[in-house]
Protein backbone atom coordinates (compact mmCIF):
# COMPACT_ATOMS: atom_id res chain seq x y z
CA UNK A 1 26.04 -7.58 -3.98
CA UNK A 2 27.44 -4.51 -5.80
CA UNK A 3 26.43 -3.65 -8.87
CA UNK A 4 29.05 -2.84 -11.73
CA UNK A 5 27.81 -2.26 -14.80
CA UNK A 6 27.76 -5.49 -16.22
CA UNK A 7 24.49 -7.03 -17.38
CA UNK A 8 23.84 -10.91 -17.46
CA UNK A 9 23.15 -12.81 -20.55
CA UNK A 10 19.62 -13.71 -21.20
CA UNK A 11 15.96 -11.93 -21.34
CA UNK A 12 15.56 -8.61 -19.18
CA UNK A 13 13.94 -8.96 -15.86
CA UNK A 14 10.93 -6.76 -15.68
CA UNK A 15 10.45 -4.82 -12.50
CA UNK A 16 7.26 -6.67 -11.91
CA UNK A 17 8.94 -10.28 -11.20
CA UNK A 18 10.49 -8.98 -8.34
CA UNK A 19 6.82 -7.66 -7.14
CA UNK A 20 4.92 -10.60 -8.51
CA UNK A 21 7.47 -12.82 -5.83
CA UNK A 22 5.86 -11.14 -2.86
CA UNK A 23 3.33 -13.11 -0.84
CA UNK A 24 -0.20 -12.55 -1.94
CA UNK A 25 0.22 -10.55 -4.95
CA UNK A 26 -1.81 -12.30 -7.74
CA UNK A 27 -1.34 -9.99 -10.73
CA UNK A 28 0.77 -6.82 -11.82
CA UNK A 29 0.27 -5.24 -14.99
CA UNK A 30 0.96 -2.23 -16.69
CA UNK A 31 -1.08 -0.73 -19.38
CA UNK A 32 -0.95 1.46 -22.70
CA UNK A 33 -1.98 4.93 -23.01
CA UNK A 34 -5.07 3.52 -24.73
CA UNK A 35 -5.85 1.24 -22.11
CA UNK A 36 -4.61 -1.90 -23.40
CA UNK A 37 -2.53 -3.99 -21.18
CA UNK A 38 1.54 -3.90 -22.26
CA UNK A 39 2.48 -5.61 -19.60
CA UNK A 40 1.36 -8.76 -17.69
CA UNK A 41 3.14 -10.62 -14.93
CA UNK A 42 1.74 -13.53 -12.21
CA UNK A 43 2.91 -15.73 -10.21
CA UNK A 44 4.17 -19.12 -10.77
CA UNK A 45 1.71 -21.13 -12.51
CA UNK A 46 -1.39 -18.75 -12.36
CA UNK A 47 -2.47 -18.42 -15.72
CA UNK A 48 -4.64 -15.05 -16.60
CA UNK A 49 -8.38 -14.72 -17.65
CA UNK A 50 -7.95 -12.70 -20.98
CA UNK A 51 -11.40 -11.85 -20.43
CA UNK A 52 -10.80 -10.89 -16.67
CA UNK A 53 -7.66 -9.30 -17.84
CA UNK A 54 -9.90 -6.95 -19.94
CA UNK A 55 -12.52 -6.15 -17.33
CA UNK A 56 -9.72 -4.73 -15.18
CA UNK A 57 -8.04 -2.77 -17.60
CA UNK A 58 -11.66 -1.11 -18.63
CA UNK A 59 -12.72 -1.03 -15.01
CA UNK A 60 -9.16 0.97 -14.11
CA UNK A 61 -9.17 3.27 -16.65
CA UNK A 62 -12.97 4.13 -15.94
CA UNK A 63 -12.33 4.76 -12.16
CA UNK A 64 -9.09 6.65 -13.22
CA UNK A 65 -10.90 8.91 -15.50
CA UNK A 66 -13.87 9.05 -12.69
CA UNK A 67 -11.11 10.45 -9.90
CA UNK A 68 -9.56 13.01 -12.21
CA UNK A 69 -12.67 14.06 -13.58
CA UNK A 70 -13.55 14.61 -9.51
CA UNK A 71 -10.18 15.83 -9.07
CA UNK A 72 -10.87 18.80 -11.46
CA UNK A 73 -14.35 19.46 -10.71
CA UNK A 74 -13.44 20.29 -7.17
CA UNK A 75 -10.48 22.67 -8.52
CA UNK A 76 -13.26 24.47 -10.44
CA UNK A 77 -15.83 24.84 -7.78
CA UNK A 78 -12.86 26.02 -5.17
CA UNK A 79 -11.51 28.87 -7.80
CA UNK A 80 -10.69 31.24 -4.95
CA UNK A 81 -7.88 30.08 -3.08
CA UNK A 82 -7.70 26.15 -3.81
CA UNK A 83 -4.17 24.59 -4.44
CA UNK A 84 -5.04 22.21 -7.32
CA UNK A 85 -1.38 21.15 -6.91
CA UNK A 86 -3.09 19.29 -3.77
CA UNK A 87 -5.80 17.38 -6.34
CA UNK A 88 -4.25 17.24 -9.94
CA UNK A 89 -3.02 15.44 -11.62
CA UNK A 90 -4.20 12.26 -10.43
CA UNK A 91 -1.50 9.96 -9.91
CA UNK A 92 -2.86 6.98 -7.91
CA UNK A 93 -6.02 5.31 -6.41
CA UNK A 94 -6.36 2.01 -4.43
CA UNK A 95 -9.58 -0.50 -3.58
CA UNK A 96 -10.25 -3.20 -0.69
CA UNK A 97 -12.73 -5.43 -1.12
CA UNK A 98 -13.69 -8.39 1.63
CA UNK A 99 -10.82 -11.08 0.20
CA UNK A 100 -8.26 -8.09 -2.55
CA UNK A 101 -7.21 -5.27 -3.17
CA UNK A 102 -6.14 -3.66 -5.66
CA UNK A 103 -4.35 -0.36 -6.58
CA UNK A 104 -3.20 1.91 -9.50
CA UNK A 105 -0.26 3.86 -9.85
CA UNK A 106 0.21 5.58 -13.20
CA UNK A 107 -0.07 3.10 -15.77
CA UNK A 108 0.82 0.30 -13.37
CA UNK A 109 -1.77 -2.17 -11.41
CA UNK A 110 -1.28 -4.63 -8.97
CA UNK A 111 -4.01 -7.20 -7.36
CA UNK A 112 -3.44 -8.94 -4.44
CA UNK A 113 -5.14 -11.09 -1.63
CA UNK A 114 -6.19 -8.50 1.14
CA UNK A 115 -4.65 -10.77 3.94
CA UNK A 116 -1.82 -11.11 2.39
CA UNK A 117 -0.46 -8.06 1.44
């Protein structure tokens, strides 16, 4: 299919339905600058946890802040000679656990089965 120009009638397909589709993937959200979530998306009929939903977006942004504060500390301690264009800015982090994983990109966060992936 070609694309040319025109648009379809009807609510905007996020880019997250297409990644929500993919086998495994339980959640994909995206979040505000303060932390709060903008953006949900799930598969078919899996309904979110608010309060789950909330534990995530304070648990990413606390790991986030955790890598960059890592990310500079090493950039200070290496003053002579360290590319901090190699370090900062942080742009992404992932996690495995025994059954998901989940990773951060930007403001975006996906959760999946491990397995499945």
């Amino acid at each position: 299919m070609r694309f040319t120009g025109a648009r379809k009638a009807g609510p905007e397909m996020s880019e997250f339905h297409e990644v929500v589709a993919s086998p495994g993937v339980l959640a994909a959200d995206r979040f505000e600058p303060d932390g709060r979530v903008a953006e949900h998306k799930s598969p078919g009929l899996h309904i979110a946890n608010p309060a789950l939903t909330r534990m995530a977006q304070w648990f990413c942004a606390a790991i986030t802040t955790m890598f960059s504060s890592m990310a500079y500390a090493v950039d200070i301690a290496e003053q002579s000679g360290f590319d901090e264009s190699g370090w900062l800015p942080l742009r992404s982090w992932a996690y495995s656990g025994h059954a998901y994983v989940g990773a951060v990109h930007g403001d975006r966060l996906l959760i999946a089965e491990r397995g499945q992936a």
